[in-house]
PDB file of N, CA and C in Angstrom:
ATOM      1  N   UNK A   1     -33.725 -73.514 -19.000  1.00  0.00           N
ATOM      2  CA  UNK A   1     -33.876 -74.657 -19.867  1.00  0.00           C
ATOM      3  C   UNK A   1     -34.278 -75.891 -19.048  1.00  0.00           C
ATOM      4  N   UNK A   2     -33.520 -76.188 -18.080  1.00  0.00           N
ATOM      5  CA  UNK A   2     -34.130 -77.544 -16.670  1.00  0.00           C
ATOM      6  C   UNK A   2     -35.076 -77.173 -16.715  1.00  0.00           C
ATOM      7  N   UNK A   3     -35.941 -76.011 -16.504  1.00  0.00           N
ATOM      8  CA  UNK A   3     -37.701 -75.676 -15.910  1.00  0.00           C
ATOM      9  C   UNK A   3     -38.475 -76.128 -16.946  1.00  0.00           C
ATOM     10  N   UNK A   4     -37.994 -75.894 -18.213  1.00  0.00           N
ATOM     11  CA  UNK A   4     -38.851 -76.159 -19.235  1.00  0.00           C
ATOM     12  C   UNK A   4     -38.773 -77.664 -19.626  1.00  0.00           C
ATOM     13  N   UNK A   5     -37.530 -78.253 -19.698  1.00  0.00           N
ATOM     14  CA  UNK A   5     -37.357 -79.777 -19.975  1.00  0.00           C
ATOM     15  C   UNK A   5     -38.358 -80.611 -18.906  1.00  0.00           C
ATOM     16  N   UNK A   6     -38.289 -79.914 -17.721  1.00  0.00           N
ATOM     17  CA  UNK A   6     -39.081 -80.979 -16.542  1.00  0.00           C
ATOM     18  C   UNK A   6     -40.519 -80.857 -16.753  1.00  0.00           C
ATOM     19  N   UNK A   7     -40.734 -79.585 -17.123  1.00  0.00           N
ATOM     20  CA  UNK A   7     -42.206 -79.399 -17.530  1.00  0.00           C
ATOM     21  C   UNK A   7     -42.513 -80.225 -18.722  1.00  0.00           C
ATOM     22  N   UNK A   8     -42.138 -80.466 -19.626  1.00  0.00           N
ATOM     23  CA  UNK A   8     -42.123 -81.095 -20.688  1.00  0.00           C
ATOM     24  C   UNK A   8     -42.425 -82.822 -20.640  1.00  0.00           C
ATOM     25  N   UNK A   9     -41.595 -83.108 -19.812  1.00  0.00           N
ATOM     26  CA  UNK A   9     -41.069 -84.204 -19.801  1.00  0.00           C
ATOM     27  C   UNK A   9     -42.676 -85.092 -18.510  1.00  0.00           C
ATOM     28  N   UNK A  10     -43.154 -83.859 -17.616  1.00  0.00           N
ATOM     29  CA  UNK A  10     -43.922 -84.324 -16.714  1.00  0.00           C
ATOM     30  C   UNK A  10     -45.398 -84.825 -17.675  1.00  0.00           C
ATOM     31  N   UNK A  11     -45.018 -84.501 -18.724  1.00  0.00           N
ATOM     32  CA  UNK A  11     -46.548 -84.032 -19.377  1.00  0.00           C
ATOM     33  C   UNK A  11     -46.473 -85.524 -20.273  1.00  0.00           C
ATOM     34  N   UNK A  12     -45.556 -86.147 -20.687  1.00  0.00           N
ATOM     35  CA  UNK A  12     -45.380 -87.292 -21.415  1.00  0.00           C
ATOM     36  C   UNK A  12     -44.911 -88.867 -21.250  1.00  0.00           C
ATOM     37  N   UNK A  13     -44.808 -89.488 -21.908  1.00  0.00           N
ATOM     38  CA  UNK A  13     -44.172 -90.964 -21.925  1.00  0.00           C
ATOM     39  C   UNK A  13     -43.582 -90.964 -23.425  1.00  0.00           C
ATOM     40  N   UNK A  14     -43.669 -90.283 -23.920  1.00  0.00           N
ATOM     41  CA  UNK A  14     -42.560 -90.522 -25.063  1.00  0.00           C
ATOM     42  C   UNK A  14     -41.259 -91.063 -25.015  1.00  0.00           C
ATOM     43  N   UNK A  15     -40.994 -91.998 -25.924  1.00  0.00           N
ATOM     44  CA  UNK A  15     -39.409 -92.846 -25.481  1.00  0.00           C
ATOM     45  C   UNK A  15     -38.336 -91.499 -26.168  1.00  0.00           C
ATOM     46  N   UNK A  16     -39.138 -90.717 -27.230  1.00  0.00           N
ATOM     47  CA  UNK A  16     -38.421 -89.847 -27.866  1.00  0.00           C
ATOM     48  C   UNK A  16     -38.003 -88.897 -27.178  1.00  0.00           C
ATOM     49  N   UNK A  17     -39.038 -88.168 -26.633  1.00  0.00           N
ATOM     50  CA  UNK A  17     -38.770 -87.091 -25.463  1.00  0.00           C
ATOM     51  C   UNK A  17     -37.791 -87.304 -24.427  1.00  0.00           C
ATOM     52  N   UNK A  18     -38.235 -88.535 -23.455  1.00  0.00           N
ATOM     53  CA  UNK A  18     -37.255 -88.706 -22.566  1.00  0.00           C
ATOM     54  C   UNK A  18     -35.909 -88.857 -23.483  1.00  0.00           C
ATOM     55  N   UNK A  19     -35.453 -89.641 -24.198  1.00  0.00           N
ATOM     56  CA  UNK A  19     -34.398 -90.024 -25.044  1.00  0.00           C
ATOM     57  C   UNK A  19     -33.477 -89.052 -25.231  1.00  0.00           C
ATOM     58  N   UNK A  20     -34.305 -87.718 -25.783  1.00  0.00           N
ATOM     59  CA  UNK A  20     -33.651 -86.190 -25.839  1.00  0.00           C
ATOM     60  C   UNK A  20     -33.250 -85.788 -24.880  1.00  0.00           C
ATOM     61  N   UNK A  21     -34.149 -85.665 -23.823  1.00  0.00           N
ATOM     62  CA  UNK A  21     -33.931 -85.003 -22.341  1.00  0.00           C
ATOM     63  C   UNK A  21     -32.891 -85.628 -21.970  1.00  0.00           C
ATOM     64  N   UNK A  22     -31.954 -86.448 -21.777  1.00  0.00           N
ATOM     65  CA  UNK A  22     -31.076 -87.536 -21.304  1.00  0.00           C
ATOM     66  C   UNK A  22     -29.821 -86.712 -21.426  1.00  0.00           C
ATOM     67  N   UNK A  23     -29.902 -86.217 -22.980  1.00  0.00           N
ATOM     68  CA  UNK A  23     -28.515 -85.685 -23.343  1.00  0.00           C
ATOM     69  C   UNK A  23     -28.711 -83.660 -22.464  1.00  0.00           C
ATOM     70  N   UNK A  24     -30.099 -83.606 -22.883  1.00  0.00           N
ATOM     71  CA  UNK A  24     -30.067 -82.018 -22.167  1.00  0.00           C
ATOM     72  C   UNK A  24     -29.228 -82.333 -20.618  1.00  0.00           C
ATOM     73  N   UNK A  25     -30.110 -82.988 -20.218  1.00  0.00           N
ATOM     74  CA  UNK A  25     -29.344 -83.404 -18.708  1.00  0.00           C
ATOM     75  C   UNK A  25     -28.455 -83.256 -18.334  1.00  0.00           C
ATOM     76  N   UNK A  26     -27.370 -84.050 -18.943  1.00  0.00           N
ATOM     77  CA  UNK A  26     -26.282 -84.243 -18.769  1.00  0.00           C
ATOM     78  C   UNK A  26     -25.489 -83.443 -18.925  1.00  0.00           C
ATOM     79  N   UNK A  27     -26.033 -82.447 -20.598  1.00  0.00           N
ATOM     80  CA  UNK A  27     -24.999 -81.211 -20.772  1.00  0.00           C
ATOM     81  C   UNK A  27     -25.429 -80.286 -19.754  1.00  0.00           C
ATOM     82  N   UNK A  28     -26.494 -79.760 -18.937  1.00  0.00           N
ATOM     83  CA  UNK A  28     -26.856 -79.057 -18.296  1.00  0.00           C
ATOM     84  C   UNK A  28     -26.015 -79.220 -16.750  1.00  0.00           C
ATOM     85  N   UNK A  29     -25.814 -80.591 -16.636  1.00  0.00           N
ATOM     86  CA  UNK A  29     -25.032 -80.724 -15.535  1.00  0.00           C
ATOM     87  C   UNK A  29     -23.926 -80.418 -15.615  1.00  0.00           C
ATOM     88  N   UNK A  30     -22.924 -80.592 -16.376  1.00  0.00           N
ATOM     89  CA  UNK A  30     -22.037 -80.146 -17.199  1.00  0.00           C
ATOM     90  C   UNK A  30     -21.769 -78.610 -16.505  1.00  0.00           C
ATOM     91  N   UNK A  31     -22.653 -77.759 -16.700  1.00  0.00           N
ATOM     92  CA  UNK A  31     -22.469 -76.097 -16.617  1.00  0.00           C
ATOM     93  C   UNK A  31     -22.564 -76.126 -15.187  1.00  0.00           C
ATOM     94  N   UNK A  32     -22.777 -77.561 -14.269  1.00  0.00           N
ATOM     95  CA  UNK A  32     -22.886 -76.904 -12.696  1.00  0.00           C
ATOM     96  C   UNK A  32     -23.552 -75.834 -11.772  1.00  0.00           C
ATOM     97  N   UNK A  33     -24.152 -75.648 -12.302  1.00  0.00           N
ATOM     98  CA  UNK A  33     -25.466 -74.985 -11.981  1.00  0.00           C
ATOM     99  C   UNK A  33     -25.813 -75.109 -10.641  1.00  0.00           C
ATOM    100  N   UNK A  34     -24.845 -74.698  -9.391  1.00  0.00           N
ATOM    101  CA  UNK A  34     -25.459 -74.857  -7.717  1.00  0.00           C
ATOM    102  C   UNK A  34     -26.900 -75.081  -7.631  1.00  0.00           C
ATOM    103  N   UNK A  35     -27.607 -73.795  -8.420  1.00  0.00           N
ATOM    104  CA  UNK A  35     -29.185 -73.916  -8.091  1.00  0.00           C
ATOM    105  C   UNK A  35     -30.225 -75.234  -8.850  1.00  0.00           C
ATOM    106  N   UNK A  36     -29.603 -75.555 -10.135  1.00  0.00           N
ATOM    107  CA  UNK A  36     -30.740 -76.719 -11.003  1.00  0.00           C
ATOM    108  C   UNK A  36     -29.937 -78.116 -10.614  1.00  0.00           C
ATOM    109  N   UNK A  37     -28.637 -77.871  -9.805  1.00  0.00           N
ATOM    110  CA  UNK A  37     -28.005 -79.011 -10.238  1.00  0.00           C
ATOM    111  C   UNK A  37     -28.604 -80.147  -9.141  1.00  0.00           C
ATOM    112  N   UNK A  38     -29.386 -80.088  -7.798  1.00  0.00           N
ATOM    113  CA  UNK A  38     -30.277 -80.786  -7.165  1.00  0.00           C
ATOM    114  C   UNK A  38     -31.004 -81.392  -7.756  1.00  0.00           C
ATOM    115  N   UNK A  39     -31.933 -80.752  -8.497  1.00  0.00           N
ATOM    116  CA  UNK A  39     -33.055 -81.110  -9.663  1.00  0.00           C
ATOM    117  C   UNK A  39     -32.345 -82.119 -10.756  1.00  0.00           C
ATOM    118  N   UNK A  40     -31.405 -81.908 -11.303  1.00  0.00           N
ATOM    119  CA  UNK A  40     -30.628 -82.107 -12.511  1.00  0.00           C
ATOM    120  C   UNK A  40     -30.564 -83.775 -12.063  1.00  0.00           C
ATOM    121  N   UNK A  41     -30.066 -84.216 -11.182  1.00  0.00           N
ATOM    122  CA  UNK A  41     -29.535 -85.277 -10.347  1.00  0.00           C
ATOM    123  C   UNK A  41     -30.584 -86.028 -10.089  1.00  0.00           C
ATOM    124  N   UNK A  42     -31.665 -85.591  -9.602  1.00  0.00           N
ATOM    125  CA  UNK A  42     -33.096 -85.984  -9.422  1.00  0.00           C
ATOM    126  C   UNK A  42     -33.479 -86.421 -10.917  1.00  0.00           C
ATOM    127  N   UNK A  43     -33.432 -85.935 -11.773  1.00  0.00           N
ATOM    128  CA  UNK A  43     -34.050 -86.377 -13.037  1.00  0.00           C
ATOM    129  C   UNK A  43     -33.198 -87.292 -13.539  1.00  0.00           C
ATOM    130  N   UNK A  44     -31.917 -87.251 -13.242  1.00  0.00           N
ATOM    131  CA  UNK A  44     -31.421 -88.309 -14.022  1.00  0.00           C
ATOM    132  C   UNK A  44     -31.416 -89.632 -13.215  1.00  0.00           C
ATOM    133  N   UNK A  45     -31.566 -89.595 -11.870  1.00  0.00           N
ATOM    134  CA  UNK A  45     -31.854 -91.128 -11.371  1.00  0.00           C
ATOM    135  C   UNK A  45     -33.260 -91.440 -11.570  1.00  0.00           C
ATOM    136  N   UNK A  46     -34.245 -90.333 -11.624  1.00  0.00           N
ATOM    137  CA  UNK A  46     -36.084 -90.791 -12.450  1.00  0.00           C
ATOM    138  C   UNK A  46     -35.917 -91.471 -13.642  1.00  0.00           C
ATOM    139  N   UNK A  47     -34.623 -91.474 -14.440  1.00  0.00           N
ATOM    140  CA  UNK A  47     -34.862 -91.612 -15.610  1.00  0.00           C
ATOM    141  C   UNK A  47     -33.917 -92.976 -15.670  1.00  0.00           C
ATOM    142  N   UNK A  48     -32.807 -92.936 -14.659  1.00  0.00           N
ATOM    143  CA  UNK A  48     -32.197 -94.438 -14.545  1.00  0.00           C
ATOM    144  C   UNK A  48     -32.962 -95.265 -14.106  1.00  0.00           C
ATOM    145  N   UNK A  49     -34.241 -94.777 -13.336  1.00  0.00           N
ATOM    146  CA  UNK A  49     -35.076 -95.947 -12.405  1.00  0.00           C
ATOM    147  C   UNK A  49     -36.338 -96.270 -12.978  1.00  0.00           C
ATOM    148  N   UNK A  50     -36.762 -95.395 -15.013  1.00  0.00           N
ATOM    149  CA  UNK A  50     -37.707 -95.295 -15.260  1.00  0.00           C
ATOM    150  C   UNK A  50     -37.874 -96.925 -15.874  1.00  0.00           C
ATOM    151  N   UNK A  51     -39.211 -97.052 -15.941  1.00  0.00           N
ATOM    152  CA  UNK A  51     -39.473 -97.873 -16.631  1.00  0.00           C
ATOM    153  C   UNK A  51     -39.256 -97.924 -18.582  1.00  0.00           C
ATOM    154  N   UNK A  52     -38.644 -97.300 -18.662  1.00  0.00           N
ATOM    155  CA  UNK A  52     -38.237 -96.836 -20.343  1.00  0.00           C
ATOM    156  C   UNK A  52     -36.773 -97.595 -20.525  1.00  0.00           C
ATOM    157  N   UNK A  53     -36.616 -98.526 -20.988  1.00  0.00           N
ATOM    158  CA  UNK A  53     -35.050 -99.208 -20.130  1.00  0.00           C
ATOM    159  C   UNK A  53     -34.387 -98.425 -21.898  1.00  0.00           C
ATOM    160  N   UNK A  54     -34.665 -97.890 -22.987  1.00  0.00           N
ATOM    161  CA  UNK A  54     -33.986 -97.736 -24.330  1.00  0.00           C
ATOM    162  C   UNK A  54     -33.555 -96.144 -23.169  1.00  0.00           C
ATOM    163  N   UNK A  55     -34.362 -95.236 -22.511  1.00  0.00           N
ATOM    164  CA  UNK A  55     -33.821 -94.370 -22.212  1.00  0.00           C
ATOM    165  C   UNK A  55     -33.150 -94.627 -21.099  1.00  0.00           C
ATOM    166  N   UNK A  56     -32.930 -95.143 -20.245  1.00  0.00           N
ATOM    167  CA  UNK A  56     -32.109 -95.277 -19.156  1.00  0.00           C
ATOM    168  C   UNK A  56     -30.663 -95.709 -19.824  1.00  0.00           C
ATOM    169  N   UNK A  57     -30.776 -96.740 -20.781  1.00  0.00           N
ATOM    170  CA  UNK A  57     -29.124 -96.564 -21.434  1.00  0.00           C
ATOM    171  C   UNK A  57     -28.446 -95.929 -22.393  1.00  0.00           C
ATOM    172  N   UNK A  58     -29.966 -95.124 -23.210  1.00  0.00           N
ATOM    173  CA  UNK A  58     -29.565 -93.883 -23.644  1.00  0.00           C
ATOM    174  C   UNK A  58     -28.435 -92.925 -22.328  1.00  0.00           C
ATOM    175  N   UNK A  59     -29.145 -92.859 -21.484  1.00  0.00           N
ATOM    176  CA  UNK A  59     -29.170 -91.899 -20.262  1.00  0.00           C
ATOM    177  C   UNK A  59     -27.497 -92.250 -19.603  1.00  0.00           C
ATOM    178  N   UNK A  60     -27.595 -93.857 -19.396  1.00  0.00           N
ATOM    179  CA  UNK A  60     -26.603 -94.515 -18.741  1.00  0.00           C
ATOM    180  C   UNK A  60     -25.059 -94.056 -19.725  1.00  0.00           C
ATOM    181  N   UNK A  61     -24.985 -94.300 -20.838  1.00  0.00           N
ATOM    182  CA  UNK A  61     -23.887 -94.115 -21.831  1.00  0.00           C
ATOM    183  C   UNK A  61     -23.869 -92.589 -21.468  1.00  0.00           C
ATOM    184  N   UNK A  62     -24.615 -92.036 -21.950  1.00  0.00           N
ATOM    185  CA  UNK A  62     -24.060 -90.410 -22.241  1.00  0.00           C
ATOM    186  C   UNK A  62     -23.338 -89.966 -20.617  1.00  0.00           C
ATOM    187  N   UNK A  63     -23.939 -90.226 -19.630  1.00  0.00           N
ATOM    188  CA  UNK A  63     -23.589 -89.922 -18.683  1.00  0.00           C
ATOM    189  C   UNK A  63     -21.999 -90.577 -18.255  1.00  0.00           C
ATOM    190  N   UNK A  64     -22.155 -91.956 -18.849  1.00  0.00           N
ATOM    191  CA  UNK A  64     -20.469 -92.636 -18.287  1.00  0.00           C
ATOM    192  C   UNK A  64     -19.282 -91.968 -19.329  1.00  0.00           C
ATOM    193  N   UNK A  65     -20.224 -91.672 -20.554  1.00  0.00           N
ATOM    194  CA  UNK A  65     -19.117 -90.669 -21.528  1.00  0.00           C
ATOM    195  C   UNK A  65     -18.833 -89.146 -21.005  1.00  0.00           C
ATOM    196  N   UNK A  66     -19.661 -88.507 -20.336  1.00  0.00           N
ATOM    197  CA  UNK A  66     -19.725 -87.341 -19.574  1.00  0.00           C
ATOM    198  C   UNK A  66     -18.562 -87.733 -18.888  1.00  0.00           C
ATOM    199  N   UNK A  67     -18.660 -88.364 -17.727  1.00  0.00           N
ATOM    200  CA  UNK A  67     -17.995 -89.022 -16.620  1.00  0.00           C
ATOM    201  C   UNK A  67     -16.237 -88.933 -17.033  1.00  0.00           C
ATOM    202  N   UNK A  68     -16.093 -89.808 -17.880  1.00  0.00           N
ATOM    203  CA  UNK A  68     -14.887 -89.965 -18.625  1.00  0.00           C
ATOM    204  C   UNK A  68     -14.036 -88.899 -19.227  1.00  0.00           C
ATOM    205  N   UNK A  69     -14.832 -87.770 -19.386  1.00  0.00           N
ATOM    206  CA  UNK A  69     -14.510 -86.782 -19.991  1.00  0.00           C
ATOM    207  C   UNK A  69     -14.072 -85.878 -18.875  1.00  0.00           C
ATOM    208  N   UNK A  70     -14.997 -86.000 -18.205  1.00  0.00           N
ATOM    209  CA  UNK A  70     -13.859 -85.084 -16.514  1.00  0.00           C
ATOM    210  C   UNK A  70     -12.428 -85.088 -16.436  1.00  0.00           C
ATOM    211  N   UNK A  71     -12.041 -84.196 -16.188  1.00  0.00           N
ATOM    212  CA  UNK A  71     -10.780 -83.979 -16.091  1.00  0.00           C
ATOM    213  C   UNK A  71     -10.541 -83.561 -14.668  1.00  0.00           C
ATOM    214  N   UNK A  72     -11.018 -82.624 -14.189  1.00  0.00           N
ATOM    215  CA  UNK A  72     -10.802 -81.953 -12.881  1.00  0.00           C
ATOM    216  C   UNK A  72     -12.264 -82.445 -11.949  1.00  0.00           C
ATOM    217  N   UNK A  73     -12.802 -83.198 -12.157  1.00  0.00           N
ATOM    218  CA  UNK A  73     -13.571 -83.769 -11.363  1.00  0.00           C
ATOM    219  C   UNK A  73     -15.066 -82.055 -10.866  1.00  0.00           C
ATOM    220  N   UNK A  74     -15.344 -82.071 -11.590  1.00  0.00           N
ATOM    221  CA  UNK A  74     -15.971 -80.782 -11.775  1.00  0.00           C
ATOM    222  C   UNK A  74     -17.310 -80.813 -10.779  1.00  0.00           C
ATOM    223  N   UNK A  75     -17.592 -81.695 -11.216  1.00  0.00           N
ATOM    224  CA  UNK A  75     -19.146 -82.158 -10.694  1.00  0.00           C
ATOM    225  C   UNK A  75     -19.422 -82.952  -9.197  1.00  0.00           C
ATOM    226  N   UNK A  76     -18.234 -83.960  -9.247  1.00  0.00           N
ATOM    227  CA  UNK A  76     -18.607 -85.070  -8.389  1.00  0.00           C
ATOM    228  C   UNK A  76     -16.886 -85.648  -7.569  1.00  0.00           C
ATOM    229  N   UNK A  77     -16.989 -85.596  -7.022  1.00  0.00           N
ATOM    230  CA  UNK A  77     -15.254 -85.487  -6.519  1.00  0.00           C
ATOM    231  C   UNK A  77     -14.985 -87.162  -6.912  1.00  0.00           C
ATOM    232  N   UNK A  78     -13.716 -87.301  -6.545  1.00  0.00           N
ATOM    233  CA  UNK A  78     -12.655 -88.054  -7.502  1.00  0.00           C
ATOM    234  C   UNK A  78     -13.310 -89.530  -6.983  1.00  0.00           C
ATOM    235  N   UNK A  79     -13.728 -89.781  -5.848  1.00  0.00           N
ATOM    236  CA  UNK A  79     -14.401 -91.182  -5.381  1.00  0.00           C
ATOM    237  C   UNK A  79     -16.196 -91.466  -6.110  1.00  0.00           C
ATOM    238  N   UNK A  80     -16.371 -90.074  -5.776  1.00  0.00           N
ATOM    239  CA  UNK A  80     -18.005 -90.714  -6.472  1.00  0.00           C
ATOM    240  C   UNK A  80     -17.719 -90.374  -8.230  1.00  0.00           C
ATOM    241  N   UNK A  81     -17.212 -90.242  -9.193  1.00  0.00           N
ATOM    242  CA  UNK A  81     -16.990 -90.391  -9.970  1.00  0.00           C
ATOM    243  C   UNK A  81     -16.754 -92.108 -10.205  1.00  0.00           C
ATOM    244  N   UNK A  82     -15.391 -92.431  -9.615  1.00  0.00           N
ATOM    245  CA  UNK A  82     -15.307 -93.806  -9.888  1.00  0.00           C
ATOM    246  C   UNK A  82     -16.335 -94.947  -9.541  1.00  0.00           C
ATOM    247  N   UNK A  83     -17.007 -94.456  -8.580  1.00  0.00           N
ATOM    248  CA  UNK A  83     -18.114 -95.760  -8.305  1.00  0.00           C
ATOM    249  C   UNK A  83     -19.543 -95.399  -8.847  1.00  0.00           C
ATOM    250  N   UNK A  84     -19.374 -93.920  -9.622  1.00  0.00           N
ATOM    251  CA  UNK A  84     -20.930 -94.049 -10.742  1.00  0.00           C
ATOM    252  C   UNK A  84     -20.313 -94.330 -11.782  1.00  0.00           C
ATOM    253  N   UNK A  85     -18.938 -94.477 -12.460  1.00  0.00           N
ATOM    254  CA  UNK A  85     -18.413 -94.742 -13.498  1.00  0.00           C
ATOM    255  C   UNK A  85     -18.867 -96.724 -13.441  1.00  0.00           C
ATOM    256  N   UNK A  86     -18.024 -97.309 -12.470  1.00  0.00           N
ATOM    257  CA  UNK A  86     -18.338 -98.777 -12.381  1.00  0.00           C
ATOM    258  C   UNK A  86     -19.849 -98.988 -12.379  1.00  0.00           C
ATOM    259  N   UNK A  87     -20.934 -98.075 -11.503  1.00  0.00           N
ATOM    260  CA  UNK A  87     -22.102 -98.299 -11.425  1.00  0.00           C
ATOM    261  C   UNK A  87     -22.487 -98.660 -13.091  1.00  0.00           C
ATOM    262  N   UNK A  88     -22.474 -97.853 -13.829  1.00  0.00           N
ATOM    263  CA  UNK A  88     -22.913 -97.462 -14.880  1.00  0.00           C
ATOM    264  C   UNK A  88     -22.068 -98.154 -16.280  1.00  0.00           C
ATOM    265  N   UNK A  89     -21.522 -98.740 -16.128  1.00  0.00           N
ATOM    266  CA  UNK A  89     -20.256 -99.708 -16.722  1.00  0.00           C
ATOM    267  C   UNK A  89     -20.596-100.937 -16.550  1.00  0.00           C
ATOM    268  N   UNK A  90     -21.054-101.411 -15.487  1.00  0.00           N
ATOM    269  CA  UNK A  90     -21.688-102.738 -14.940  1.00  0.00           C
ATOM    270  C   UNK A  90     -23.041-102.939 -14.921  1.00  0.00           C
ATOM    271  N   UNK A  91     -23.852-102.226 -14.833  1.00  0.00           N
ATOM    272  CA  UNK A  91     -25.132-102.678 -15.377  1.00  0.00           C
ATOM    273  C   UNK A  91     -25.874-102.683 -16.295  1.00  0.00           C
ATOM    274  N   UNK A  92     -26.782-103.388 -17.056  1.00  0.00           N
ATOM    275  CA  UNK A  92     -26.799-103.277 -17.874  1.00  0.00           C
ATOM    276  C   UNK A  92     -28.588-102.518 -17.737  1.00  0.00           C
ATOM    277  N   UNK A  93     -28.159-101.313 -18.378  1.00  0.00           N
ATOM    278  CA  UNK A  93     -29.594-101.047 -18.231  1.00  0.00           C
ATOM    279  C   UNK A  93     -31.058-100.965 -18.998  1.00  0.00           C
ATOM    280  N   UNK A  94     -30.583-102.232 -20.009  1.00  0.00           N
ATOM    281  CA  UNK A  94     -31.731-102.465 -20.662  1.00  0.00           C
ATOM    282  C   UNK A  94     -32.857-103.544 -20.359  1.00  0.00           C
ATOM    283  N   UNK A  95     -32.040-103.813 -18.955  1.00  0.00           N
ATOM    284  CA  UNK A  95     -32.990-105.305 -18.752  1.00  0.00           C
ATOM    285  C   UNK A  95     -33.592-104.395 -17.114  1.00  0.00           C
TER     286      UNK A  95
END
């Protein structure tokens, strides 16, 4: 599903597309995936650093709600959690 979203996503500027992809992302990271989860990480800071600022806080929310939802720190150990939680809490990423 990552192979096909990136392919997808390389081919467009849609605010819609990216908008969607934001949430695939995130749930995809979610499943931890050793092998996509490099990639996974990569797309979601392309998409925090895109020029699309409706998807970057599309992107920004789902991800600090992801974040929040950790329990056992699954993804990102217990320090980089808290300082992409503040990252992403504190900026505002529509400007």
């Amino acid at each position: 599903m990552y192979y096909q979203i990136e392919k997808e996503l390389n081919k467009t500027k849609s605010i819609l597309k990216v908008s969607a992809a934001t949430g695939l992302y995130v749930g995809l990271l979610g499943l931890n995936n050793e092998e996509t989860k490099p990639g996974i990480i990569r797309a979601i800071i392309r998409i925090l650093c895109s020029d699309l600022p409706k998807a970057r806080k599309v992107l920004a929310d789902k991800l600090l709600l992801f974040l929040m939802s950790q329990e056992d720190y699954v993804i990102f150990n217990e320090d980089q959690t808290e300082r992409l939680m503040l990252l992403l809490s504190e900026n505002d990423f529509l400007e």
